[in-house]
Protein backbone atom coordinates (compact mmCIF):
# COMPACT_ATOMS: atom_id res chain seq x y z
CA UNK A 1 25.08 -32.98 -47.41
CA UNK A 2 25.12 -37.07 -47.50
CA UNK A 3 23.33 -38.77 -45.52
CA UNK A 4 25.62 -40.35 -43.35
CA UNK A 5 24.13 -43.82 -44.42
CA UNK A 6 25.17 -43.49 -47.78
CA UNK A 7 28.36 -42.99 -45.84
CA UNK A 8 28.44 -46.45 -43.99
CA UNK A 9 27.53 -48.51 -46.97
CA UNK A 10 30.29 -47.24 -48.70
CA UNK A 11 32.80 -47.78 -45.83
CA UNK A 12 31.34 -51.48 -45.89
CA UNK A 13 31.45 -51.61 -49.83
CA UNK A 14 35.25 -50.72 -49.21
CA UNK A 15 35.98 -52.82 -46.35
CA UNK A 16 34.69 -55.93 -48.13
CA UNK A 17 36.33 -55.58 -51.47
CA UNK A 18 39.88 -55.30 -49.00
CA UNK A 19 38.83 -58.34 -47.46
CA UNK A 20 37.96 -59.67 -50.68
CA UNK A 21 41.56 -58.82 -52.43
CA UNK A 22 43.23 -60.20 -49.24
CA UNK A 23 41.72 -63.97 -49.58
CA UNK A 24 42.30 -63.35 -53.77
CA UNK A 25 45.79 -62.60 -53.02
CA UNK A 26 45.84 -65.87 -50.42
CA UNK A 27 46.93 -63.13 -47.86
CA UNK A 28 43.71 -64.10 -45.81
CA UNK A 29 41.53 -66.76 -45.39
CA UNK A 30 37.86 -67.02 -45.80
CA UNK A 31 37.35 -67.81 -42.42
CA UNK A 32 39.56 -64.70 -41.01
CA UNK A 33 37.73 -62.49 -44.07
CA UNK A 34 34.68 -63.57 -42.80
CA UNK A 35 35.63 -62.78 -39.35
CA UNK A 36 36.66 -59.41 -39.81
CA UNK A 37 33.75 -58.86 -42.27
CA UNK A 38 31.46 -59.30 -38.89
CA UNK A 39 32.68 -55.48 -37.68
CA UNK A 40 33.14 -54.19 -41.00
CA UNK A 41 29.39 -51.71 -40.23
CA UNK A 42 30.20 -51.07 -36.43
CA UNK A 43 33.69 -49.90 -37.34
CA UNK A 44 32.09 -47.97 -40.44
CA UNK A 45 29.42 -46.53 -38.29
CA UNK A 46 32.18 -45.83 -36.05
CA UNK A 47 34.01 -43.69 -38.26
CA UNK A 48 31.15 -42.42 -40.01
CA UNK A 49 30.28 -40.73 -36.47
CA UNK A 50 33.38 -39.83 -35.56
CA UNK A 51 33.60 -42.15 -32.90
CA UNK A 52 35.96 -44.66 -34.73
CA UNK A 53 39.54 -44.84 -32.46
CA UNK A 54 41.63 -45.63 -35.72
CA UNK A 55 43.84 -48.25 -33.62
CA UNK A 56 45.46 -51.25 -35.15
CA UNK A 57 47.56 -52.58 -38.42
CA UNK A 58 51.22 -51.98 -37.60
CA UNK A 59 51.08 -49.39 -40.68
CA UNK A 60 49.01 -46.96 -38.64
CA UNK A 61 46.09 -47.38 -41.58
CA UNK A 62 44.67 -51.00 -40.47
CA UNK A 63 41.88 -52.32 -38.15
CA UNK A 64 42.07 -55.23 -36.11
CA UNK A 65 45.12 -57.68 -37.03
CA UNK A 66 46.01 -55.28 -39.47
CA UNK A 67 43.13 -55.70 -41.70
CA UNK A 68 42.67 -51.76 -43.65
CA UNK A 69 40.02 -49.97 -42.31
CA UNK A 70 38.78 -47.82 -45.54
CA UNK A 71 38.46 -44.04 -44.64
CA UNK A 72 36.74 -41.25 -45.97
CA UNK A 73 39.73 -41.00 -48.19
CA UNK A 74 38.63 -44.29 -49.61
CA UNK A 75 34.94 -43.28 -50.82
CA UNK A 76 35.45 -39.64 -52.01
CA UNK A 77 37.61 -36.34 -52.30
CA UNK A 78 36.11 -34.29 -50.02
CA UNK A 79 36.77 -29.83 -51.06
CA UNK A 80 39.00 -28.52 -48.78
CA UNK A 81 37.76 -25.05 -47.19
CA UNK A 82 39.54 -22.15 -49.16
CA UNK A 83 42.16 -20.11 -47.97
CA UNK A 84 41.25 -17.37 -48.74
CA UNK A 85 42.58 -14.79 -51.31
């Protein structure tokens, strides 16, 4: 098992280097980075706990405003249970 903190940082670690790509890119400013950066460990404790509602970006992926919201898919594969043979 991992500890579900080791969890959250790694949500936040994700969440910030979108953010961070985003003002690169001159898709966001710092000021709207820095705003969105403000929720980045609620949301991540959020999902972490299963309590995270997934709402926002018009893709169906994003947070507020559209802003990605990284996933478990974004900080490691998880195994899959087996099928069975």
């Amino acid at each position: 098992n991992v500890d579900v903190q080791v969890v959250i940082d790694a949500l936040v670690a994700d969440g910030q280097s979108e953010l961070d790509a985003q003002v690169a890119a001159g898709s966001l400013t710092q000021a709207e980075a820095d705003a969105r950066a403000a929720d980045l460990v609620q949301h991540a404790t959020d999902q972490a706990n299963g309590t995270f509602s997934g709402r926002g970006g018009h893709d169906g992926r994003g947070g507020p405003d559209g802003a990605h919201e990284p996933d478990a898919d974004d900080v490691a594969p998880t195994a899959s249970p087996s099928t069975g043979s």
